[in-house]
C-alpha atoms as a PDB file:
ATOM      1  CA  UNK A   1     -47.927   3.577 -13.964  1.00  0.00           C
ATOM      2  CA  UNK A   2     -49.863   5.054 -17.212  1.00  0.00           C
ATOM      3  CA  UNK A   3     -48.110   7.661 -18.722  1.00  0.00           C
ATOM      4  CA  UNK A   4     -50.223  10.781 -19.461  1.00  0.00           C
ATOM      5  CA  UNK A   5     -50.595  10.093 -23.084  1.00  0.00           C
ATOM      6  CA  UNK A   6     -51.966   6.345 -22.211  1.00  0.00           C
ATOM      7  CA  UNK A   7     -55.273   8.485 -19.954  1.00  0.00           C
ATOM      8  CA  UNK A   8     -55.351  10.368 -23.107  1.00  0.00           C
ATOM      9  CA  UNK A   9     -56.118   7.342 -24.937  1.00  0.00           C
ATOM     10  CA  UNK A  10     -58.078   5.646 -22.777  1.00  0.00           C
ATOM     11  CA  UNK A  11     -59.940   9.117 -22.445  1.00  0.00           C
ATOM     12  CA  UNK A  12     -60.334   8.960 -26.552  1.00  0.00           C
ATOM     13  CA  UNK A  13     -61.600   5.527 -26.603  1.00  0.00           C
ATOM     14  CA  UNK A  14     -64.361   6.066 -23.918  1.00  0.00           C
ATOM     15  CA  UNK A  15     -65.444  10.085 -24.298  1.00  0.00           C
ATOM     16  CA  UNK A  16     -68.769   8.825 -26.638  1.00  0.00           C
ATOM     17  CA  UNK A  17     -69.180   5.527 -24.578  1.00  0.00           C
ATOM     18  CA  UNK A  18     -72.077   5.123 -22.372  1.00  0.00           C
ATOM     19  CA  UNK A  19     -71.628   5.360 -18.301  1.00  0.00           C
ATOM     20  CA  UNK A  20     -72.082   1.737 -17.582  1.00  0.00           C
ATOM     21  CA  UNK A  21     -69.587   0.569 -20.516  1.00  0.00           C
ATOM     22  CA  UNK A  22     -66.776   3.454 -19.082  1.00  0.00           C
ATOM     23  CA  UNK A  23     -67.194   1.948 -15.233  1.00  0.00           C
ATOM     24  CA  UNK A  24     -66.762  -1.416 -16.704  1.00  0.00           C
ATOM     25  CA  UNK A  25     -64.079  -0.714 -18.991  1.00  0.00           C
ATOM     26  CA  UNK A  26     -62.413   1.055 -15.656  1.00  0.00           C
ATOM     27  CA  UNK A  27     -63.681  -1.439 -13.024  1.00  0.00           C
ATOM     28  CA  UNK A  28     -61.815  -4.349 -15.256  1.00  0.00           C
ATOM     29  CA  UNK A  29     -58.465  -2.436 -16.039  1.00  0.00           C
ATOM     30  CA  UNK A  30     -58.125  -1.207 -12.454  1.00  0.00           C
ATOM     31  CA  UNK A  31     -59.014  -3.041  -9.728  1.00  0.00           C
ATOM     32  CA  UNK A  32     -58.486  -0.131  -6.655  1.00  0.00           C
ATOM     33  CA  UNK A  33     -61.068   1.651  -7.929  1.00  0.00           C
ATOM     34  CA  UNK A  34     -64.325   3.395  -5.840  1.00  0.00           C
ATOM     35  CA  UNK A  35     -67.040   5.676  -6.262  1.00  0.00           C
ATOM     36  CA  UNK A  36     -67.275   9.231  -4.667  1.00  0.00           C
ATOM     37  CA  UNK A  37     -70.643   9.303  -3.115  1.00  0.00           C
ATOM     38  CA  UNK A  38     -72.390  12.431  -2.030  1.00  0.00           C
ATOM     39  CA  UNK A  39     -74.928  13.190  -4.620  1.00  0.00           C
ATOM     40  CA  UNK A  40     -77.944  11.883  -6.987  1.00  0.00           C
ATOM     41  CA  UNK A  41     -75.582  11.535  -9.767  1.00  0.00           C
ATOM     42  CA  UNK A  42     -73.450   9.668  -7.163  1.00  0.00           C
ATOM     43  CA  UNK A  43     -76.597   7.293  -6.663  1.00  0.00           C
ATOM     44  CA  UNK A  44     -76.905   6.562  -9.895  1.00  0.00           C
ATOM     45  CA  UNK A  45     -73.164   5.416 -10.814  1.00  0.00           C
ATOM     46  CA  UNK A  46     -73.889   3.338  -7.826  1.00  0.00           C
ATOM     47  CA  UNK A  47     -76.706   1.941  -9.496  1.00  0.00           C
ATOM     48  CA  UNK A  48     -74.716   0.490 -12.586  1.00  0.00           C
ATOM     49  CA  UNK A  49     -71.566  -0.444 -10.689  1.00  0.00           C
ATOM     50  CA  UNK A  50     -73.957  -3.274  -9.153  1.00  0.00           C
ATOM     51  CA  UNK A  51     -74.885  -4.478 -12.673  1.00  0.00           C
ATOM     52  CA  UNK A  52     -71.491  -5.045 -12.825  1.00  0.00           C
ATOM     53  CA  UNK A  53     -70.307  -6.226  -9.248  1.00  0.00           C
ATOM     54  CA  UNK A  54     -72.873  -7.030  -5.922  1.00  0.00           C
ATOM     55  CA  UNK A  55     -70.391  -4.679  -4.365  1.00  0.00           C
ATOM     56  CA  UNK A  56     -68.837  -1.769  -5.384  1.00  0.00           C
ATOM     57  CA  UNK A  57     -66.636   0.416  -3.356  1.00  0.00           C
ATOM     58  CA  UNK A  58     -68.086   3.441  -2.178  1.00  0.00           C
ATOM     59  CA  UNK A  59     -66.802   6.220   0.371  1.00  0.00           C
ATOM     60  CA  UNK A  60     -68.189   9.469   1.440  1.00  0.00           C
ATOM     61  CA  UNK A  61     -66.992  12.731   3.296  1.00  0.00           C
ATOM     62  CA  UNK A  62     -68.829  13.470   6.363  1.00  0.00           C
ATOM     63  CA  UNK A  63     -67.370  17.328   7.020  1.00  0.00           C
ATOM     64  CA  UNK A  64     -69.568  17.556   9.973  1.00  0.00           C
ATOM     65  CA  UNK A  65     -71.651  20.312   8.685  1.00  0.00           C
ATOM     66  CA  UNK A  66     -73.939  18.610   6.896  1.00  0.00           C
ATOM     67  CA  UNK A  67     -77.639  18.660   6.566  1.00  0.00           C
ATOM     68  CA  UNK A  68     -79.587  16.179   8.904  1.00  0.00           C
ATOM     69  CA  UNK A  69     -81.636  15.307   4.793  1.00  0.00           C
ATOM     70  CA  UNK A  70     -78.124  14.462   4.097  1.00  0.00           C
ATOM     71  CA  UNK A  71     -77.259  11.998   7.148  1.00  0.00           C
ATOM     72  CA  UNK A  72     -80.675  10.389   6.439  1.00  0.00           C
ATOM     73  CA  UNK A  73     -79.527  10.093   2.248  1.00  0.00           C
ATOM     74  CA  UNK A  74     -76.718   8.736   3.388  1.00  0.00           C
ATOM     75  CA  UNK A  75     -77.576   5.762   5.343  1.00  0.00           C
ATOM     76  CA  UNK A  76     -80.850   5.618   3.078  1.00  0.00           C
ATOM     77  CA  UNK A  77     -78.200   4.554   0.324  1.00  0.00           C
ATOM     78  CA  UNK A  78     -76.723   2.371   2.341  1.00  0.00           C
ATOM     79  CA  UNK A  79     -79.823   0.554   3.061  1.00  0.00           C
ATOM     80  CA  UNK A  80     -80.936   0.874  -0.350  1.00  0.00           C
ATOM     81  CA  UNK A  81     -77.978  -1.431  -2.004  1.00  0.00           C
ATOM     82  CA  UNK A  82     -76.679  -3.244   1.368  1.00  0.00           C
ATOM     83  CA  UNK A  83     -73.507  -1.582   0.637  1.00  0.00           C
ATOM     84  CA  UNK A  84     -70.517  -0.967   3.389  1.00  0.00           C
ATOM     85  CA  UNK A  85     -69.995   2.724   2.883  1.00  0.00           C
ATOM     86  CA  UNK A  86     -66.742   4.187   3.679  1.00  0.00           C
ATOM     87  CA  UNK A  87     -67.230   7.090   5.790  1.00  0.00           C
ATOM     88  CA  UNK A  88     -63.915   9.961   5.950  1.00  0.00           C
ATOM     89  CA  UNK A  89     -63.531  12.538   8.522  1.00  0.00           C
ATOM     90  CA  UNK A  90     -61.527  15.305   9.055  1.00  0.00           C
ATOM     91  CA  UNK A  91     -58.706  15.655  11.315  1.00  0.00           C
ATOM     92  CA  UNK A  92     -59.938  16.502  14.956  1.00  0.00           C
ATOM     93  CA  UNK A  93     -57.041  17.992  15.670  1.00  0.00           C
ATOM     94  CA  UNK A  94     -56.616  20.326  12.507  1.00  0.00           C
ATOM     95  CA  UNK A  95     -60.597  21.055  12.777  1.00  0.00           C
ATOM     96  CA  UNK A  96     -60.482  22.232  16.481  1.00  0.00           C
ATOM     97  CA  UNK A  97     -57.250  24.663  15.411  1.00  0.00           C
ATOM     98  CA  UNK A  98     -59.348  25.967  13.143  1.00  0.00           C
ATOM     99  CA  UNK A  99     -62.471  26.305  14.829  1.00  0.00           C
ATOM    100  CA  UNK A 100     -60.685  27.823  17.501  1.00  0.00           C
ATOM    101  CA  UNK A 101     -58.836  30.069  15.805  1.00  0.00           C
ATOM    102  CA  UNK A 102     -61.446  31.935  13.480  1.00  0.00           C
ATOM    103  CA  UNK A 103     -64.759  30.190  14.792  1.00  0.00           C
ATOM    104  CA  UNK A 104     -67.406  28.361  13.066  1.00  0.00           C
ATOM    105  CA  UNK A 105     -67.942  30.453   9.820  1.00  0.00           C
ATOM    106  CA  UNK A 106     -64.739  32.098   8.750  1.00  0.00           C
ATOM    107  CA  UNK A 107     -65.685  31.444   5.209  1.00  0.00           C
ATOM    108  CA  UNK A 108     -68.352  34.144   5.170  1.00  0.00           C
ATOM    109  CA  UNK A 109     -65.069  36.622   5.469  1.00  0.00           C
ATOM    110  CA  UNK A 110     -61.806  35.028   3.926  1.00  0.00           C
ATOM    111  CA  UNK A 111     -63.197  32.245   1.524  1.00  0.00           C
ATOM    112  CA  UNK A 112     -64.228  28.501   1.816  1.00  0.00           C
ATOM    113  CA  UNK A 113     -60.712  27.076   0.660  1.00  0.00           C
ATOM    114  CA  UNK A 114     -59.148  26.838   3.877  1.00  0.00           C
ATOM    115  CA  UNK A 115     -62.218  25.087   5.717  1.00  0.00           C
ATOM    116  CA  UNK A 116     -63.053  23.218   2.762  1.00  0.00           C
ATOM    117  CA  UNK A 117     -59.302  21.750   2.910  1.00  0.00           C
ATOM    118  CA  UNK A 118     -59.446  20.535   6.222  1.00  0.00           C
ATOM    119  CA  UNK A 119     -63.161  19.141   5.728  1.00  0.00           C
ATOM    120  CA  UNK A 120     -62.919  17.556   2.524  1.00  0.00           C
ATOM    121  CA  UNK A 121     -59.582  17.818   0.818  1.00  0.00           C
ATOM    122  CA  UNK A 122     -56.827  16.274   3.489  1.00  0.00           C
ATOM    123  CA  UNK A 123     -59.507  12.904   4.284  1.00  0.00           C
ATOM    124  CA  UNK A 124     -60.058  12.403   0.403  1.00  0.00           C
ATOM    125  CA  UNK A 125     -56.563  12.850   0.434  1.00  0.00           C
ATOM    126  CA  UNK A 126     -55.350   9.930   2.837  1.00  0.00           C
ATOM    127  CA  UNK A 127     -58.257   7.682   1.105  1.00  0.00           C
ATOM    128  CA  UNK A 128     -57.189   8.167  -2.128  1.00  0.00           C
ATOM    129  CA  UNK A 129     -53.444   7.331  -1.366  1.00  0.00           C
ATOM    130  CA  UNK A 130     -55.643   3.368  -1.331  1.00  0.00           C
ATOM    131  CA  UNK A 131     -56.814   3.843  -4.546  1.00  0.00           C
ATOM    132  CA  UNK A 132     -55.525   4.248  -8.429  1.00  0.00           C
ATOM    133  CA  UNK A 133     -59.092   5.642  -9.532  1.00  0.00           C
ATOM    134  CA  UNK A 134     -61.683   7.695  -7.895  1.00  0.00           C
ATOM    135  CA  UNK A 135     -64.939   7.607  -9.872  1.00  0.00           C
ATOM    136  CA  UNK A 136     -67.042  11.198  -9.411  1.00  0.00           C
ATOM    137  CA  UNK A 137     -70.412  12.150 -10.669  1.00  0.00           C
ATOM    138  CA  UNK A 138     -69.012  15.892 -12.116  1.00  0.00           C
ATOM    139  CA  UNK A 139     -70.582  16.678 -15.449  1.00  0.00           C
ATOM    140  CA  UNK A 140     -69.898  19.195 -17.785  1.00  0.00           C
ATOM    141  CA  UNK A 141     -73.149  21.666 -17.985  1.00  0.00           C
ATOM    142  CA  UNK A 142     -72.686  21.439 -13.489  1.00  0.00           C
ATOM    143  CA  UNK A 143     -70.819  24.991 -13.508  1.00  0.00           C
ATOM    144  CA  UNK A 144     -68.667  27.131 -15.579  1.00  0.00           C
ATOM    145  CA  UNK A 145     -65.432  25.362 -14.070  1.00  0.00           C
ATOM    146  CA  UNK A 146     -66.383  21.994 -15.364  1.00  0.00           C
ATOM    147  CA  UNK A 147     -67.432  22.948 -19.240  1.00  0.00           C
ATOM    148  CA  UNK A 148     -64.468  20.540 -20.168  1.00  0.00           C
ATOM    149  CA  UNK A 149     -64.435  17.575 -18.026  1.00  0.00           C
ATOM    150  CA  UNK A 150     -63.063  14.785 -19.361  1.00  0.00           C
ATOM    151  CA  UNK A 151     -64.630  11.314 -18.727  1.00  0.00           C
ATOM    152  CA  UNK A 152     -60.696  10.009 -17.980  1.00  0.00           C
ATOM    153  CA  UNK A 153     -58.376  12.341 -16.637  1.00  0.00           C
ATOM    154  CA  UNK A 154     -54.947  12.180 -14.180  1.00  0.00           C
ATOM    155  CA  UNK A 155     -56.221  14.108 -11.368  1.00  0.00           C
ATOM    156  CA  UNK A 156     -53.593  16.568 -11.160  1.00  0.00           C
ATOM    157  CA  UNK A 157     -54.598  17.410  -6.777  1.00  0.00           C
ATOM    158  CA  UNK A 158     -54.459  14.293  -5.578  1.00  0.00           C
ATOM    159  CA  UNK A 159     -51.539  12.471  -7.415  1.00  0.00           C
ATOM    160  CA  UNK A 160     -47.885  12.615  -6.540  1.00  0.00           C
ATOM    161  CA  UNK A 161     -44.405  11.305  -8.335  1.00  0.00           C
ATOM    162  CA  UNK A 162     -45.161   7.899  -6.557  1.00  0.00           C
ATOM    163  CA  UNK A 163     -48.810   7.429  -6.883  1.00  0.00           C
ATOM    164  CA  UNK A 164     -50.612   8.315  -9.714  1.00  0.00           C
ATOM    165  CA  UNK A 165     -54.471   8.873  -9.147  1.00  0.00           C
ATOM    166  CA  UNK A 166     -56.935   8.712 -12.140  1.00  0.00           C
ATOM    167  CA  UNK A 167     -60.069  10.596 -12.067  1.00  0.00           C
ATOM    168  CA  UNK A 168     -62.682   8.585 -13.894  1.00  0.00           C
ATOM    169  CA  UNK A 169     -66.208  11.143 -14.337  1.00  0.00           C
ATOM    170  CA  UNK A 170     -68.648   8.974 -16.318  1.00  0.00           C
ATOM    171  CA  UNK A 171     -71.068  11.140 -16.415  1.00  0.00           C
ATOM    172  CA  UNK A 172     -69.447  14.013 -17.881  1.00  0.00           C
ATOM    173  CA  UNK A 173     -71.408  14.080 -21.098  1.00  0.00           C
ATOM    174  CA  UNK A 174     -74.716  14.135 -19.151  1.00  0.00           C
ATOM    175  CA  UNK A 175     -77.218  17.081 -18.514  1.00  0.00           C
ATOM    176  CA  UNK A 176     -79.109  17.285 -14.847  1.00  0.00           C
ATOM    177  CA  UNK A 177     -81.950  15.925 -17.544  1.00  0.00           C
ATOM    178  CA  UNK A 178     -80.490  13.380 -18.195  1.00  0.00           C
ATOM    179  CA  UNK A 179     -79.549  12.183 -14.751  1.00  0.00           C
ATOM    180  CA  UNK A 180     -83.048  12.586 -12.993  1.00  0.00           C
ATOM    181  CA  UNK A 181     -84.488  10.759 -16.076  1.00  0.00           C
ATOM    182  CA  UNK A 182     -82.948   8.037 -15.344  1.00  0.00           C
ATOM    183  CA  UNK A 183     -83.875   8.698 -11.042  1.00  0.00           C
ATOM    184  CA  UNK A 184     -86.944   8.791 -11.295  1.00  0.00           C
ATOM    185  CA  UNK A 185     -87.264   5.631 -14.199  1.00  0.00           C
ATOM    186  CA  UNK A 186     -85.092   3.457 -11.921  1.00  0.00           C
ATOM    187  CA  UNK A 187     -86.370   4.606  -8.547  1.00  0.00           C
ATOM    188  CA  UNK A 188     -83.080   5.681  -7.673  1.00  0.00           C
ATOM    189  CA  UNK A 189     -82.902   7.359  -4.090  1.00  0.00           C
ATOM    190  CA  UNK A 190     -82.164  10.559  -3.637  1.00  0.00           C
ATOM    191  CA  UNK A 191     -81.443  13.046  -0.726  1.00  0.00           C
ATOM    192  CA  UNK A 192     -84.984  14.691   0.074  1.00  0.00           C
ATOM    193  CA  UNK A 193     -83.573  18.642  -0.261  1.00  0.00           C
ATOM    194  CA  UNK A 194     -83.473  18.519  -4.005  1.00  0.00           C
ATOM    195  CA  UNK A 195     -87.478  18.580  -3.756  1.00  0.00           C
ATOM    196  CA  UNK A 196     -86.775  22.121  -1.522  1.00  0.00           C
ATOM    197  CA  UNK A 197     -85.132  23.483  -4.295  1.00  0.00           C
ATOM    198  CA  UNK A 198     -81.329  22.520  -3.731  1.00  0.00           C
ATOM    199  CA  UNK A 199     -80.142  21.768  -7.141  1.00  0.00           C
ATOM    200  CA  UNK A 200     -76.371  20.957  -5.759  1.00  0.00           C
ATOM    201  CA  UNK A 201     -75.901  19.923  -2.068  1.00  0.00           C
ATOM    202  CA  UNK A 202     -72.933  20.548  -0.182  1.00  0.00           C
ATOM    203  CA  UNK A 203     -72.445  21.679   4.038  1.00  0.00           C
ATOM    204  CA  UNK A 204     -75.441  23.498   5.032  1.00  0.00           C
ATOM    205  CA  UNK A 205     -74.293  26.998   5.999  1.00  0.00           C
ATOM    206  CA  UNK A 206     -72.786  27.338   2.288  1.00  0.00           C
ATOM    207  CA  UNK A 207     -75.521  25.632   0.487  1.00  0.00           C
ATOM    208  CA  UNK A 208     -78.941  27.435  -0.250  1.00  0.00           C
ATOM    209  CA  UNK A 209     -81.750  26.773  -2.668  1.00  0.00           C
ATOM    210  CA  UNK A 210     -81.798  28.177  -6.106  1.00  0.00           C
ATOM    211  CA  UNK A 211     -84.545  29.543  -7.829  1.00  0.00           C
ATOM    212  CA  UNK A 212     -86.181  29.445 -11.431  1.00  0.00           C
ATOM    213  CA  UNK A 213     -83.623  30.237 -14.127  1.00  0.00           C
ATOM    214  CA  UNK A 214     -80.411  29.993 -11.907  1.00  0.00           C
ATOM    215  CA  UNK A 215     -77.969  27.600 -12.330  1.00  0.00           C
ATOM    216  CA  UNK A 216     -77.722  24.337 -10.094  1.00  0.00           C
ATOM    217  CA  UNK A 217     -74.387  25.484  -8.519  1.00  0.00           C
ATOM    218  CA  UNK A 218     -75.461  29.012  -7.978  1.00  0.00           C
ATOM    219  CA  UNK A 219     -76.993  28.196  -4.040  1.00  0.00           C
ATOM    220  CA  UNK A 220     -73.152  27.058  -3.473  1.00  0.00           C
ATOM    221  CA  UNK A 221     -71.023  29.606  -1.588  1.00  0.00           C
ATOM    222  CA  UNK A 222     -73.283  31.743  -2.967  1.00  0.00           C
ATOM    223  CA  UNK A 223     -71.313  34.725  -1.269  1.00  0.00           C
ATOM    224  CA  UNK A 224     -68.210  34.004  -3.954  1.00  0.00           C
ATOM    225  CA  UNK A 225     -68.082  34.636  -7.758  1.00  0.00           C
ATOM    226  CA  UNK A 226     -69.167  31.468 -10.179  1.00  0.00           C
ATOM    227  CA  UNK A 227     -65.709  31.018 -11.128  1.00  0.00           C
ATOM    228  CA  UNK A 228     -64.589  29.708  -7.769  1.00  0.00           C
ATOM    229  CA  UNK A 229     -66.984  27.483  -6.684  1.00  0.00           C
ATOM    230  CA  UNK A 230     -65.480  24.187  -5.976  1.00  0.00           C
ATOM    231  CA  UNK A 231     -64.088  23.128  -2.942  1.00  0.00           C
ATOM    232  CA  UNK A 232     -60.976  22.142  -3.544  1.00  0.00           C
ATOM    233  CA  UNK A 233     -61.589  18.279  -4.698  1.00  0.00           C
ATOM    234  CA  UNK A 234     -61.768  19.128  -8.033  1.00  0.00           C
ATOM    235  CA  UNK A 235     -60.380  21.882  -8.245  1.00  0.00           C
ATOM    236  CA  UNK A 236     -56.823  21.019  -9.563  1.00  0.00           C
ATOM    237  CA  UNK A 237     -58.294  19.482 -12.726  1.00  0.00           C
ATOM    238  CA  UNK A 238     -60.953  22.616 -13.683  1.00  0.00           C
ATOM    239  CA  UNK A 239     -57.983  24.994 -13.333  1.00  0.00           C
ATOM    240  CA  UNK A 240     -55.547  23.152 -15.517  1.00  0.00           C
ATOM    241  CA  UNK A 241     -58.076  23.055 -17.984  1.00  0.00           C
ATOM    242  CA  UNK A 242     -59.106  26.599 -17.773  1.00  0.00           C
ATOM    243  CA  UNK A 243     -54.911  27.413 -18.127  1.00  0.00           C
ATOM    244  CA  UNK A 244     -54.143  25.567 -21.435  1.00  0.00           C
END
């Protein structure tokens, strides 16, 4: 297990490098790695992990509330690379509580956490109990919670005293700019609502379209303040960050 001063290193050694050289400095020192797939930036990490290997590992969360552009992305991607995309679900069981409980859109009244959990947070929680690094697409210029993302970090949700999880964000130096450059110059695919104005794409009765001069997370549980919107999978890391 690395000790917290050994990410810090690692982190050093990598924070100028370029996103292809940090996934293949990560994909060679840690075998149970995979990419986090629900976005264009997602796409594109996929993009240079095949440079690297025909097959990189790639799961996704399927909350059931996604958009039907977003089912179509999805196995569009798949297609795209020929990849075997690991698809998580939530609990039925916790999900129909839920449901039943406070019905389909409690969030409007007491706050996306506790739907988000059972939706995203619990599955990425069982699949990254497989893993030692989870590779993400979160940059730093995405929201006011990421400003200081590191490109190597001990995710700080997901690990516990026996299995240490390492959040890998290769990206993190990149502007939206930057990322749709490169889209568009490698004919990357990419999920048809960001033409419709959705900057940042999450479950469709908490994700809206933005308009000219606000910022890409702003049609996110646009109901909340800025300084709360992530759903819980990154969560742990921004708010460490934000403490120190």
């Amino acid at each position: 297990m690395l000790t917290l001063k050994d990410i810090e290193d690692l982190n050093s050694s990598l924070m100028h490098s370029r996103p292809r050289e940090i996934l293949a400095t990560v994909c060679n020192e840690f075998p149970r790695c995979a990419i986090s797939f629900s976005g264009a930036e997602d796409v594109l990490l996929i993009e240079m992990a095949r440079k690297l290997q025909p097959k990189p590992a790639v799961f996704t969360l399927d909350t059931g509330r996604l958009h039907p552009e977003t089912y179509q992305f999805i196995e569009k991607v798949r297609e795209h690379y020929q990849l075997d995309i690991d698809i998580l679900y939530p609990d039925a069981q916790r999900l129909q509580e839920l449901v039943q409980a406070k019905g389909l859109f409690s969030f409007f009244q007491d706050g996306h956490e506790e739907c988000c959990g059972i939706r995203k947070v619990e599955p990425l929680r069982k699949k990254l109990a497989e893993l030692d690094v989870w590779i993400t697409g979160q940059r730093r210029d995405q929201s006011p919670t990421r400003v200081e993302v590191a490109v190597i970090e001990l995710d700080r949700t997901f690990s516990t005293d026996s299995h240490q999880v390492v959040k890998v964000n290769p990206l993190a130096n990149w502007t939206s700019e930057d990322v749709w450059n490169h889209i568009r110059m490698l004919e990357v695919p990419y999920n048809e609502l960001h033409d419709r104005g959705f900057t940042s794409i999450g479950c469709e009765p908490c994700t809206r379209a933005v308009g000219p001069g606000q910022h890409e997370r702003e049609g996110r549980w646009w109901w909340e303040e800025a300084t709360i919107k992530e759903c819980g999978l990154h969560v742990g890391n921004v708010r460490e960050k934000s403490s120190d």
